[in-house]
Protein backbone atom coordinates (compact mmCIF):
# COMPACT_ATOMS: atom_id res chain seq x y z
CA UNK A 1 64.85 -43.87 -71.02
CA UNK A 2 67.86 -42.57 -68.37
CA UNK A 3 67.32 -42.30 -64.63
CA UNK A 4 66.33 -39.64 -63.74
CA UNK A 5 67.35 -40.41 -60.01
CA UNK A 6 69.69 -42.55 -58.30
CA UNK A 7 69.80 -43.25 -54.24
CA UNK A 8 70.97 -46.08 -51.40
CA UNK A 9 68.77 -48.14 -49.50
CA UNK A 10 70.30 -48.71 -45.92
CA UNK A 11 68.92 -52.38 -44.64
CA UNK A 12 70.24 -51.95 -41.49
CA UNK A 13 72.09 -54.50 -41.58
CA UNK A 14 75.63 -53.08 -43.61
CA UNK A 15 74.37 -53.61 -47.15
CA UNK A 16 73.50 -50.42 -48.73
CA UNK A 17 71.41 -51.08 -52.29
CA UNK A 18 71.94 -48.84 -55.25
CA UNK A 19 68.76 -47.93 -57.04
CA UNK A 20 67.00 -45.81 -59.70
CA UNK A 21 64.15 -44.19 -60.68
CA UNK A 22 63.40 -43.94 -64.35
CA UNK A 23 60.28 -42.74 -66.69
CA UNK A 24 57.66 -40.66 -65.55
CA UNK A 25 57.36 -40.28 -61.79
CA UNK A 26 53.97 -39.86 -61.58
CA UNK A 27 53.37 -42.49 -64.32
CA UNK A 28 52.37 -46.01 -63.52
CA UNK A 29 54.69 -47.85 -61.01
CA UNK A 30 57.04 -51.39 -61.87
CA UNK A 31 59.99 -53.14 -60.74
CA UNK A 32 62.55 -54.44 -62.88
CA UNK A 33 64.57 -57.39 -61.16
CA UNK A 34 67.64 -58.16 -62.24
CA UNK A 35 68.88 -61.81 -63.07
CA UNK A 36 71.97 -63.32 -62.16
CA UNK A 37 71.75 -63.68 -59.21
CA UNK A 38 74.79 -61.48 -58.92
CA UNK A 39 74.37 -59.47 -62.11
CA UNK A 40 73.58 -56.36 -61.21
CA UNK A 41 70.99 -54.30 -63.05
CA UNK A 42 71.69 -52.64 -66.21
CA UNK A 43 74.04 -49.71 -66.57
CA UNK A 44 72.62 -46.50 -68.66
CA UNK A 45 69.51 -46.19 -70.43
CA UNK A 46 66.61 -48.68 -71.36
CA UNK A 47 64.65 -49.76 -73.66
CA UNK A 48 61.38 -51.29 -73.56
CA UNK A 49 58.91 -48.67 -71.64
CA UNK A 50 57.44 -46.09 -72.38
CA UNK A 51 58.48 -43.03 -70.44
CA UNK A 52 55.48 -41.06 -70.21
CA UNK A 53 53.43 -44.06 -68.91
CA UNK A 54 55.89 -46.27 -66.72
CA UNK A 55 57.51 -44.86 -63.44
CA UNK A 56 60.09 -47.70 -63.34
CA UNK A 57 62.69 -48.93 -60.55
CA UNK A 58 65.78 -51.04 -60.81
CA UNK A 59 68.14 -51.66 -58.68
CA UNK A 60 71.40 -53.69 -57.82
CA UNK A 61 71.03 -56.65 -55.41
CA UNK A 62 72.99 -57.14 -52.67
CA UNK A 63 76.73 -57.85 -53.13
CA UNK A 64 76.11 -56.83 -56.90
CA UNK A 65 76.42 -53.76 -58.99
CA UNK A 66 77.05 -50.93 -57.10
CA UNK A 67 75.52 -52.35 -53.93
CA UNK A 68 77.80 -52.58 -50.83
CA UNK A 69 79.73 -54.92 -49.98
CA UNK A 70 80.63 -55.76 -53.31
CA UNK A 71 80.66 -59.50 -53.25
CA UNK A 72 83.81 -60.00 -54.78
CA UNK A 73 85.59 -59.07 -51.42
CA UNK A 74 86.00 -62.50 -49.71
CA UNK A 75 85.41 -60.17 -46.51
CA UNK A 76 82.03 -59.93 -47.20
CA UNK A 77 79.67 -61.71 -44.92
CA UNK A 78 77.18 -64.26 -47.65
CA UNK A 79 75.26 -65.39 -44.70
CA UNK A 80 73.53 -62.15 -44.89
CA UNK A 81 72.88 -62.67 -49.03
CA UNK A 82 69.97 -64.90 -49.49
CA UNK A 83 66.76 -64.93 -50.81
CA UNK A 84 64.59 -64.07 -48.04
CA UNK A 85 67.32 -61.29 -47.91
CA UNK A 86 66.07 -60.03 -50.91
CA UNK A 87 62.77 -60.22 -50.73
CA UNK A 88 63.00 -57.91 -47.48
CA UNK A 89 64.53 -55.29 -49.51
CA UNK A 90 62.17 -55.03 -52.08
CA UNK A 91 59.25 -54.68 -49.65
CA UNK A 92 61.92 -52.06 -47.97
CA UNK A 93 62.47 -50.22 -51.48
CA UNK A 94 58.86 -50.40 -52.18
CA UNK A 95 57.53 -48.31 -48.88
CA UNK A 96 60.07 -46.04 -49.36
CA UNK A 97 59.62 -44.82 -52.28
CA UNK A 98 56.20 -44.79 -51.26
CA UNK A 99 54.46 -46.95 -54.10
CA UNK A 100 51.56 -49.16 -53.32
CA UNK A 101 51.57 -51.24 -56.15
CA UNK A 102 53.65 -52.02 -58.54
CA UNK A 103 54.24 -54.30 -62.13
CA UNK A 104 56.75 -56.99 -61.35
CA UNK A 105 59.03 -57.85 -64.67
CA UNK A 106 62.19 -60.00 -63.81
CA UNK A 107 63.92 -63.21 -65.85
CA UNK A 108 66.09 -65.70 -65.53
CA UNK A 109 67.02 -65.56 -61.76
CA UNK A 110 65.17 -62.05 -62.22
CA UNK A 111 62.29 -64.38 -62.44
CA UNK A 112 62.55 -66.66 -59.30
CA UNK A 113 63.01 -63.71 -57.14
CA UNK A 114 59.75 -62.18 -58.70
CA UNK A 115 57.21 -65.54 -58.37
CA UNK A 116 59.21 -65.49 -54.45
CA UNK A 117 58.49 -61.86 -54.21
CA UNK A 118 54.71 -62.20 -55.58
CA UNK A 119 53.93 -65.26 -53.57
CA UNK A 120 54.66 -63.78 -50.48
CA UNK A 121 53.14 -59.93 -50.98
CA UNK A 122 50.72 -60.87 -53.77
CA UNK A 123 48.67 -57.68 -52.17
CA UNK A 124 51.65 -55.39 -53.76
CA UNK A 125 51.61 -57.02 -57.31
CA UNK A 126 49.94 -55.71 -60.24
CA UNK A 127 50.78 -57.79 -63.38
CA UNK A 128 54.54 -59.91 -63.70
CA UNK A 129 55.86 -59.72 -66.95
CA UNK A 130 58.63 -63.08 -66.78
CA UNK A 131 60.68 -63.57 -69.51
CA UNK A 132 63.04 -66.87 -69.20
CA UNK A 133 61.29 -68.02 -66.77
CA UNK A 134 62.67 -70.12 -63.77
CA UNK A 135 61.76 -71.95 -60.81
CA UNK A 136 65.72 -72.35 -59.35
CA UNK A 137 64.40 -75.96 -58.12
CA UNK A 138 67.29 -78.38 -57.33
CA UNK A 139 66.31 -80.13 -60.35
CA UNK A 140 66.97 -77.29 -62.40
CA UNK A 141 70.26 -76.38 -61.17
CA UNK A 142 71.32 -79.81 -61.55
CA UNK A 143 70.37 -79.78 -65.06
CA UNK A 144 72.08 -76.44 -65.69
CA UNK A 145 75.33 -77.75 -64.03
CA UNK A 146 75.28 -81.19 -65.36
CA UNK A 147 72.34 -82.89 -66.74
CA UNK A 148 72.95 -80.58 -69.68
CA UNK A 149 76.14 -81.69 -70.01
CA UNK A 150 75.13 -84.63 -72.01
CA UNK A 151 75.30 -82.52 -74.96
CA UNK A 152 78.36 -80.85 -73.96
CA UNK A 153 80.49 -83.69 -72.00
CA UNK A 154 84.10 -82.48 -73.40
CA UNK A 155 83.26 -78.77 -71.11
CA UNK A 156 81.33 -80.32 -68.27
CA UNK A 157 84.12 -82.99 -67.74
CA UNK A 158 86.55 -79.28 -67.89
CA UNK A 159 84.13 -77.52 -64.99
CA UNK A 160 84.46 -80.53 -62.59
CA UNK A 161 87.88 -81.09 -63.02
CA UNK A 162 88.67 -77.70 -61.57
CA UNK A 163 87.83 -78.78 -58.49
CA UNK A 164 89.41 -81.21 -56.50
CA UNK A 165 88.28 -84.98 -57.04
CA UNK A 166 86.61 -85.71 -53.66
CA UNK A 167 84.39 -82.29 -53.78
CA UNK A 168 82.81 -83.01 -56.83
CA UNK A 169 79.56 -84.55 -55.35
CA UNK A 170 78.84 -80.79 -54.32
CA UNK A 171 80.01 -79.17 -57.12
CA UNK A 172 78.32 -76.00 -56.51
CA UNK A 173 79.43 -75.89 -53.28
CA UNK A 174 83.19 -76.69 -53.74
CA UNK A 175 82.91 -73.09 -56.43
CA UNK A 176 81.03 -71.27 -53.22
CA UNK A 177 84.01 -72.18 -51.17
CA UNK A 178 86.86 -71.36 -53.88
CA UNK A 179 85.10 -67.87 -54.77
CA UNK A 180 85.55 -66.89 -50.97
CA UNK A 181 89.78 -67.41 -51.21
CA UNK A 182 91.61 -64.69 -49.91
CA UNK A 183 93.67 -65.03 -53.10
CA UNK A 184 92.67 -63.37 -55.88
CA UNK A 185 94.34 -65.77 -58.20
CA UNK A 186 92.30 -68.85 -57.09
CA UNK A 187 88.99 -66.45 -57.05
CA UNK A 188 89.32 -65.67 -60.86
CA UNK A 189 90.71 -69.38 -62.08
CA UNK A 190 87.24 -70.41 -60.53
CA UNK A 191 84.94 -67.63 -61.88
CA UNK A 192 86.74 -68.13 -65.48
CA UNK A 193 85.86 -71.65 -65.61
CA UNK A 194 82.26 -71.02 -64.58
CA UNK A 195 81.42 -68.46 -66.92
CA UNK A 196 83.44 -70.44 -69.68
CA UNK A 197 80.91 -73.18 -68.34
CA UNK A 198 77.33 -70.56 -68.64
CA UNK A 199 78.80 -69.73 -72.20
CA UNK A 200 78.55 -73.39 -73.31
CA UNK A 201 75.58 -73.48 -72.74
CA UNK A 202 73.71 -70.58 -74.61
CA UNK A 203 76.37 -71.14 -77.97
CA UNK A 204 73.90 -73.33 -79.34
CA UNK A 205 71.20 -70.26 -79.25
CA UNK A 206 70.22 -69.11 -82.95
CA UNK A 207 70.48 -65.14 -81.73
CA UNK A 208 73.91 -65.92 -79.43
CA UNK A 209 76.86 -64.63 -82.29
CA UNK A 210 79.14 -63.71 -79.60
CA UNK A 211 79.85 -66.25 -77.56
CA UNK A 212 80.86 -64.71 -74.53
CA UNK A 213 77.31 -64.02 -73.13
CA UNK A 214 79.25 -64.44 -69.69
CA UNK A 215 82.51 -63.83 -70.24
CA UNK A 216 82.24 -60.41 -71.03
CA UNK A 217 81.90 -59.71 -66.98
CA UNK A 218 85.26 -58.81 -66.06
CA UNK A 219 87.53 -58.19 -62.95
CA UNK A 220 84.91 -57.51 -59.73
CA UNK A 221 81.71 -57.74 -61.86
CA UNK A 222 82.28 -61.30 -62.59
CA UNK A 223 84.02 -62.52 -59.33
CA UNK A 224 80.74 -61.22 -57.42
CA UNK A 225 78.26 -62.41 -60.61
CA UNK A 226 80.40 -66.31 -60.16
CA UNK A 227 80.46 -65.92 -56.49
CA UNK A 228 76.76 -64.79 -55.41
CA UNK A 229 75.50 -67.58 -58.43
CA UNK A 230 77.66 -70.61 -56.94
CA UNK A 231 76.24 -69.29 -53.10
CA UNK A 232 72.55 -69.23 -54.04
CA UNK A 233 72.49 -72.70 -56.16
CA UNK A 234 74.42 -74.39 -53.79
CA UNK A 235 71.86 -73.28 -51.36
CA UNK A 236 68.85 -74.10 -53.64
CA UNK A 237 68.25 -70.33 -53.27
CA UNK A 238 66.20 -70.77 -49.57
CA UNK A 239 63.65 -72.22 -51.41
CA UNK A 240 61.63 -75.63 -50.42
CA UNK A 241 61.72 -77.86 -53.09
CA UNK A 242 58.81 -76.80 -55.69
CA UNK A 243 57.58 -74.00 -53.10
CA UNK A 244 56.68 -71.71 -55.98
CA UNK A 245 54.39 -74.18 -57.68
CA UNK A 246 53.28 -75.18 -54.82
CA UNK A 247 52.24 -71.61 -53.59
CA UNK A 248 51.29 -70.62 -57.22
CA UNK A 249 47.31 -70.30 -56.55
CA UNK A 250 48.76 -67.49 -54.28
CA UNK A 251 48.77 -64.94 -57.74
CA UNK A 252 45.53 -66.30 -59.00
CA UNK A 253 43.79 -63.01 -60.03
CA UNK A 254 47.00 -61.53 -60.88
CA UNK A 255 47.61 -60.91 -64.80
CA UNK A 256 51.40 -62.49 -66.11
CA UNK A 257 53.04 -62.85 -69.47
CA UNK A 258 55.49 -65.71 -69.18
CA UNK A 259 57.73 -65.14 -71.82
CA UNK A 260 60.45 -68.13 -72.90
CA UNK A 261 62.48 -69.23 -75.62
CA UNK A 262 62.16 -72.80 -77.69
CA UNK A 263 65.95 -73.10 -77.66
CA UNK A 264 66.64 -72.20 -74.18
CA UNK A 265 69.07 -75.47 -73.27
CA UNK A 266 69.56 -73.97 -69.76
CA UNK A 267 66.64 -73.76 -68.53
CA UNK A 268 64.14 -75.74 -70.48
CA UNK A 269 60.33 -74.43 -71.34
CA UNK A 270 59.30 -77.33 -69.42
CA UNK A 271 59.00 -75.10 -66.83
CA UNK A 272 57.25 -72.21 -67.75
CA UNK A 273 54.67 -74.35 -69.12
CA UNK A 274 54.20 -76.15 -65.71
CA UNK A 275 53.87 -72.50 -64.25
CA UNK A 276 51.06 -71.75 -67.10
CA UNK A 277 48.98 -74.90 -66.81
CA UNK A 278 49.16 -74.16 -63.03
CA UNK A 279 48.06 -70.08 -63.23
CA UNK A 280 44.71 -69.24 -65.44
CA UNK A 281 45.77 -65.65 -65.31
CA UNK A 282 48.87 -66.07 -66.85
CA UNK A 283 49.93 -66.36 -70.58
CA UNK A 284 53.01 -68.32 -71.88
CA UNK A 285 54.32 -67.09 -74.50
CA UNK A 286 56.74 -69.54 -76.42
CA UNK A 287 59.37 -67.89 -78.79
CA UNK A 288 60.60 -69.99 -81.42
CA UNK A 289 63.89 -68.02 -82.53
CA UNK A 290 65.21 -68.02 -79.19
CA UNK A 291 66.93 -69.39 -76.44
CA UNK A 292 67.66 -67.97 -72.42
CA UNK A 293 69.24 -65.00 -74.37
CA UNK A 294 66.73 -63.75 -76.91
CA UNK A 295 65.99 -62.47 -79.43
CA UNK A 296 64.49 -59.26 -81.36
CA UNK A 297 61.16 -61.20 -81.48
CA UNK A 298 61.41 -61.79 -77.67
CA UNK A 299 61.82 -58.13 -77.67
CA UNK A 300 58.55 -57.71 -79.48
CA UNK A 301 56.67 -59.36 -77.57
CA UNK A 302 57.57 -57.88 -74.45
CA UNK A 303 57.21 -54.54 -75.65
CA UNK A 304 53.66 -55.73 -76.43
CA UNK A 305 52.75 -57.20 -73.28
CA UNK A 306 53.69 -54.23 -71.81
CA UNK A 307 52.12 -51.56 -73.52
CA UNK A 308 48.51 -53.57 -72.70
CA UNK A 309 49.67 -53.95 -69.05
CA UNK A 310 50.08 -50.22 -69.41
CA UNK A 311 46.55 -49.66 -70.74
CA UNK A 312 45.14 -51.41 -67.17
């Protein structure tokens, strides 16, 4: 399905977010969080709902997309990018467009921001549908950004080395601060490497043919996709360390399909499962052809889980 409406959310504080309604508008109501963070949400038409039964919203977070400021301008004030950030703006989005309750579906980063979301306006939730499911704990990040290097130390030893020696204790950090350059040139050296860096490691994926899962993201799409990722990881996203476990009895009562590839390298089942064992009303789902970026029986699956959310 194609939106059949498209607006901007003023926050009132200079970001305006881009956003669209899709489906049936009187049909039942989700949210579709994009991942990233800093990818934007998807551009054209959808798959994966049924338009006669969903009423569905996406839109682009801030700095992303076609959200403004775009990110990739090294004007743009980050400070005002951040998680709680985020979360405001949903709530925002949600009252006005006048929807009391909606289904919650968001991976990867997509699915931080949605447990974050839930936890803190359970009240508004009516199932989460999770695929590649993440936490964004410092000990995942350091994982995705080194531990997993282990099986790729030839193009981890590349990724530090583009920084200078003495910054790479912080190496997120030291990216944050050569994404904001005023000069172009030393923006896109530094959001080449990263992304060279992401593709790594999903090329051992049995569904990833392409490799350039990241790489594709050209010109401003990947400077503000490189420079919004490096700001939020090096910032362990404005998260406490394990606050979404922590908080997870918060969605007890609230139906979830967790959703998460065997082969995901990036960001290991490990914890999805902890998520599962943790949350009686939500099913893991583990998919054995795939990794963080799928798969047609991924697809399946969700398109299952959310035709019997639908039937609720």
């Amino acid at each position: 399905m194609a939106p059949y409406a498209t607006g901007f959310l003023d926050t009132g504080d200079g970001n305006r977010i881009y956003y669209e309604k899709l489906g049936n508008p009187d049909g039942k109501p989700a949210v579709n969080l994009h991942g990233g963070p800093g990818s934007g949400s998807l551009v054209g038409p959808t798959r994966g709902w049924d338009p006669e039964t969903w009423h569905v919203i996406r839109f682009d977070q801030r700095g992303c997309g076609r959200s403004t400021p775009h990110a990739s301008d090294p004007a743009t004030d980050m400070s005002l990018n951040t998680t709680p950030h985020l979360i405001a703006d949903i709530e925002l989005l949600r009252e006005h467009l006048g929807i009391e309750r909606w289904l919650v579906k968001g991976g990867s980063w997509g699915a931080t921001l949605s447990l974050a979301y839930a936890e803190q306006h359970p009240e508004r939730v009516s199932e989460m549908i999770i695929p590649a499911v993440t936490m964004t704990r410092p000990e995942e990040t350091d994982w995705l950004y080194r531990g997993v290097g282990r099986f790729f130390p030839e193009a981890l030893d590349r990724f530090q080395k583009h920084v200078p020696e003495d910054e790479r204790d912080d190496l997120l950090a030291a990216y944050a601060r050569l994404l904001a350059s005023p000069d172009r040139a030393v923006q896109e050296a530094a959001a080449a490497e990263w992304v060279r860096w992401e593709d790594t490691v999903v090329s051992l994926e049995p569904q990833n043919t392409s490799g350039d899962h990241y790489s594709s993201r050209i010109d401003d799409a990947r400077l503000a996709f490189v420079r919004i990722c490096a700001h939020y990881f090096s910032n362990n996203a404005w998260l406490e360390d394990g606050q979404i476990l922590r908080d997870i009895h918060k969605l007890h009562g609230i139906p979830a399909a967790l959703v998460h590839g065997r082969h995901d390298l990036g960001s290991p089942l490990y914890t999805a499962w902890q998520i599962a064992q943790a949350w009686p009303d939500a099913t893991l789902y583990v998919i054995e052809d795939s990794g963080h970026t799928g798969s047609q029986e991924m697809s399946r699956i969700l398109n299952q889980v959310t035709a019997e959310f639908a039937a609720r």
